[in-house]
Protein backbone atom coordinates (compact mmCIF):
# COMPACT_ATOMS: atom_id res chain seq x y z
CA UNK A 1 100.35 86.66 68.55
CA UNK A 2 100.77 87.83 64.72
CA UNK A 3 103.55 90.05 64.30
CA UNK A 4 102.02 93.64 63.57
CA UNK A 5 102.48 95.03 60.59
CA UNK A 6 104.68 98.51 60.43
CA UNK A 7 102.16 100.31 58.11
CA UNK A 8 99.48 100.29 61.13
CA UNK A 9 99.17 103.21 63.00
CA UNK A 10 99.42 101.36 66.24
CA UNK A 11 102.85 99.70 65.39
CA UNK A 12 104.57 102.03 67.35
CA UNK A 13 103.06 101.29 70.63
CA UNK A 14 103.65 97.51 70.18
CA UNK A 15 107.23 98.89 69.45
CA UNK A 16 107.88 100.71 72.51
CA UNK A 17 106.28 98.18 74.93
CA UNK A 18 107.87 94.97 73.81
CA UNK A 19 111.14 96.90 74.42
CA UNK A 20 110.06 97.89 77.69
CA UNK A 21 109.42 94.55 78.39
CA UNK A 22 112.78 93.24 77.15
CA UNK A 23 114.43 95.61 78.93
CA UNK A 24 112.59 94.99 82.09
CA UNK A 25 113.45 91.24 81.53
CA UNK A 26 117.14 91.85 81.53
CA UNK A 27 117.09 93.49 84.65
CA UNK A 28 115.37 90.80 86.41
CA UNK A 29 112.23 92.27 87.00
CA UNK A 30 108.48 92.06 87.37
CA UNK A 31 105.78 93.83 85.87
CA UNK A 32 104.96 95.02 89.78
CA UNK A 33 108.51 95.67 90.48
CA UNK A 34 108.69 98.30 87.27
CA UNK A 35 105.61 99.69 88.33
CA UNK A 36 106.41 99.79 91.82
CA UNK A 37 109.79 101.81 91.09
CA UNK A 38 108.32 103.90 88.48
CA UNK A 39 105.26 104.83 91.01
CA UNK A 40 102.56 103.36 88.64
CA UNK A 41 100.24 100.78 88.47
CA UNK A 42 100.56 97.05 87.75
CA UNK A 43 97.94 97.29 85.13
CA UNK A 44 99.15 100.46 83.84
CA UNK A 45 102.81 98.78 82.52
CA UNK A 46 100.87 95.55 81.98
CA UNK A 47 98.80 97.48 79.38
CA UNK A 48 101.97 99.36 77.98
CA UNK A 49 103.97 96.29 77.69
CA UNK A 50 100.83 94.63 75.99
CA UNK A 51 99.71 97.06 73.59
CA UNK A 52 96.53 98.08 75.05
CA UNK A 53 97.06 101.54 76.11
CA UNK A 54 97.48 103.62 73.48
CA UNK A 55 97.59 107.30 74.92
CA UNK A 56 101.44 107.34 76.56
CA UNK A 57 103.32 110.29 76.49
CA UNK A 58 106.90 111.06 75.99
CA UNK A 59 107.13 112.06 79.51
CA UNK A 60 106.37 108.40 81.05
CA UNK A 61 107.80 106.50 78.45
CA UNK A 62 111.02 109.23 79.91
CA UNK A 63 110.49 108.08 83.20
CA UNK A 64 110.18 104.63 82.19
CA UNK A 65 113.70 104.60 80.56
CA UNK A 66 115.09 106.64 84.16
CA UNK A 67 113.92 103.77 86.28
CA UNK A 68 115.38 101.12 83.57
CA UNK A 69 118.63 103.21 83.40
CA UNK A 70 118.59 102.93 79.89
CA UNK A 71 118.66 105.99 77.12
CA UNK A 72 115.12 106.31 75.96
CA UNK A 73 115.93 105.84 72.31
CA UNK A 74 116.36 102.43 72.95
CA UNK A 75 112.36 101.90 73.34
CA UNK A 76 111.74 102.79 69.85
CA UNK A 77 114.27 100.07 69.06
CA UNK A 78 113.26 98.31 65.44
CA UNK A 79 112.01 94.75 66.41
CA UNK A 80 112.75 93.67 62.98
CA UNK A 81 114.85 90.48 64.23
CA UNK A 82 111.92 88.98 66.77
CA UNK A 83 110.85 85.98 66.43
């Protein structure tokens, strides 16, 4: 996949959900074991991690960062050093 640029309006979602997924990764975890322990669906983080939803709010993206026991300013980490 083509990095996406920052000046499009969508930027922020791939943001958030490739740190979700990094941070999911360091704990050792599924997709299905995320949404299990965040009480949603597999397809729902699926499509969060993978940029197609694009109607989050605050409020799961908080709940999100509970489960991952991580502040939730780290999902709107810059991914300026991926690869």
């Amino acid at each position: 996949m083509a990095t996406m640029s920052k000046e499009d309006n969508n930027y922020i979602y791939y943001w958030v959900g490739k740190n979700i997924r990094k941070y999911r990764k360091q704990k050792g975890w599924t997709i299905k074991q995320l949404a299990e322990k965040c009480c949603y669906s597999e397809n729902f983080i699926g499509d969060i991690e993978n940029e197609t939803f694009k109607t989050f709010s605050l409020n799961t993206l908080y709940h999100i960062s509970k489960v991952l026991d991580i502040h939730i300013k780290l999902l709107f980490e810059d991914l300026e050093d991926e690869k």
